[in-house]
Protein backbone atom coordinates (compact mmCIF):
# COMPACT_ATOMS: atom_id res chain seq x y z
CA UNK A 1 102.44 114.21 140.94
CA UNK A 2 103.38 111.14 143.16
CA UNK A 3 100.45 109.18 142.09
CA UNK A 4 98.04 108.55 139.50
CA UNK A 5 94.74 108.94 141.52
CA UNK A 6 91.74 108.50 139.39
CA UNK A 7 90.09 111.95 141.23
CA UNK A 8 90.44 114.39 144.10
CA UNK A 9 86.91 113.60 145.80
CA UNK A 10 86.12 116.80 148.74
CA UNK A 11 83.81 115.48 150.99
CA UNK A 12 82.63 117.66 154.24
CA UNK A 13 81.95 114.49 157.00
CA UNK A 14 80.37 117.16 158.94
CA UNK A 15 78.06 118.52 156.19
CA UNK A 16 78.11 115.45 154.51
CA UNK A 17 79.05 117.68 151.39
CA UNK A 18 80.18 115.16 148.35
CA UNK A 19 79.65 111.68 149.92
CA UNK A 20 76.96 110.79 146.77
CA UNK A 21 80.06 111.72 144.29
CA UNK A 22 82.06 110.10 146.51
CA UNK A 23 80.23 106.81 146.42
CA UNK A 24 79.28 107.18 142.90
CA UNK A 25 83.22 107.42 141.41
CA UNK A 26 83.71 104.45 144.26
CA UNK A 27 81.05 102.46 143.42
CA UNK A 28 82.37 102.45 139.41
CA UNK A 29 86.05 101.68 140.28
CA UNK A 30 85.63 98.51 142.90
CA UNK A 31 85.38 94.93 141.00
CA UNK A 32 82.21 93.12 141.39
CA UNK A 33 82.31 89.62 142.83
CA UNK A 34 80.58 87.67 145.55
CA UNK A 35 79.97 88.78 148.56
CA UNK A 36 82.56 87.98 151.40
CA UNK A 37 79.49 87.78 154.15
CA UNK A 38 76.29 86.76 154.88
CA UNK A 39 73.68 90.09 154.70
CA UNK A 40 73.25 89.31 158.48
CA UNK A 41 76.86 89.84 159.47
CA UNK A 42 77.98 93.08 161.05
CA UNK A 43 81.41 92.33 161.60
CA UNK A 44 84.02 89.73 161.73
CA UNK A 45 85.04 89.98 165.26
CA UNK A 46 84.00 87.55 167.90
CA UNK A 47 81.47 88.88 170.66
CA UNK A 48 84.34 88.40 173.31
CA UNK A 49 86.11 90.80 171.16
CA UNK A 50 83.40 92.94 171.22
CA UNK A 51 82.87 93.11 174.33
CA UNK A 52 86.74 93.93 175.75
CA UNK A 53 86.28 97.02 173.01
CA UNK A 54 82.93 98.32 174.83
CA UNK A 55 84.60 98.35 177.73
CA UNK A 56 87.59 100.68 176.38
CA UNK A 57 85.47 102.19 175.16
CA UNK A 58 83.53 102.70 178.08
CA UNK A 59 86.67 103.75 180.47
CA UNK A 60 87.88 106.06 177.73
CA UNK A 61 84.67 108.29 177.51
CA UNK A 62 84.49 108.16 181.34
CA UNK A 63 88.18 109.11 182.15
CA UNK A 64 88.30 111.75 179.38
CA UNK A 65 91.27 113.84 180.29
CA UNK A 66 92.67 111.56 183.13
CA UNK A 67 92.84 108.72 180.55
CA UNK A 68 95.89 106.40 181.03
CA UNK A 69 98.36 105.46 178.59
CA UNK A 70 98.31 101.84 178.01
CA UNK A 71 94.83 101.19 178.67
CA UNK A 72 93.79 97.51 177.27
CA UNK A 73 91.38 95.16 178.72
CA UNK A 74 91.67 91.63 178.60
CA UNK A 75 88.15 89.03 178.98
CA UNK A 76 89.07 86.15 181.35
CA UNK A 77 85.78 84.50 181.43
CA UNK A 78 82.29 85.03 178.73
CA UNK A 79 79.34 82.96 179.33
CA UNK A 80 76.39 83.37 177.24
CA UNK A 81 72.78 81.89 178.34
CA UNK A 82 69.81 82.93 175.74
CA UNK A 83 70.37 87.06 175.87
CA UNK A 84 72.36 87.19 179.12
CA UNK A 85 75.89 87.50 178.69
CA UNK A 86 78.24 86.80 181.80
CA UNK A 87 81.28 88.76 181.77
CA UNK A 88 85.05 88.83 183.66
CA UNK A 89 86.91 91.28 182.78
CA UNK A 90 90.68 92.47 182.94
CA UNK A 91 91.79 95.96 182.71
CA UNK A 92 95.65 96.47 182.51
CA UNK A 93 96.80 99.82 182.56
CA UNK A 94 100.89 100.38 181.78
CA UNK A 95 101.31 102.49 185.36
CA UNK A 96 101.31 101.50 188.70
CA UNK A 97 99.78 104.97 189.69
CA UNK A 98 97.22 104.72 186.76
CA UNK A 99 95.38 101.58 188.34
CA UNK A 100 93.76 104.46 190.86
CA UNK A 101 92.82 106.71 188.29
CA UNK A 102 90.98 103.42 186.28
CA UNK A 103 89.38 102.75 189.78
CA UNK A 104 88.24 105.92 190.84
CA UNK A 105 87.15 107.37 194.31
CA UNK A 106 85.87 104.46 195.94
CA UNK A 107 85.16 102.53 192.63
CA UNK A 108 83.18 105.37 191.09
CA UNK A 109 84.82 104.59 187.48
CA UNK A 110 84.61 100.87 187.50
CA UNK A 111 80.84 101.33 189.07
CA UNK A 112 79.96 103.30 185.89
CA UNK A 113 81.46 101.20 183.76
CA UNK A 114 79.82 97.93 185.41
């Protein structure tokens, strides 16, 4: 009653019940025009950008419960040579007592994440 949505779409994401009604009623309501980016291009974030999210990403699967609030991590230094990329990393955590939990026993958590 608040809105005038053009359908109720149920989709299951772990069935993957309705996603090809989904994408058809999508597909017929978006405007065409050109394409924003190349076929080639997977995102619009820098690999620097990339790479600080990998390793969040990395600390937050290997901390699980432990996990810190505040967690960011910062790149200081990326070098790239051919495939090799070079990489200094900052992790900030909002805690004084968190920086242990981020380092683990004896490194263990920034080992794994290495």
């Amino acid at each position: 009653k608040l809105h005038d949505f053009h359908a109720i779409m149920p989709v299951s994401a772990q069935r993957g019940d309705g996603l090809d009604a989904l994408l058809k009623v999508a597909g017929e309501l978006l405007p065409e025009g050109q394409a924003m980016f190349d076929a080639d291009d997977f995102t619009d974030r820098s690999e620097r950008f990339l790479a600080a999210e990998y390793i969040r990403e990395t600390l937050l699967r290997q901390l699980g419960d432990e996990l810190p609030y505040g967690l960011a991590v910062e790149i200081e230094r990326f070098e790239a040579e051919d495939n090799l990329r070079r990489i200094a990393a900052c992790v900030r955590v909002r805690g004084g007592g968190h920086a242990g939990i981020v380092i683990g026993q004896g490194g263990q958590v920034l080992k794994v994440v290495g």
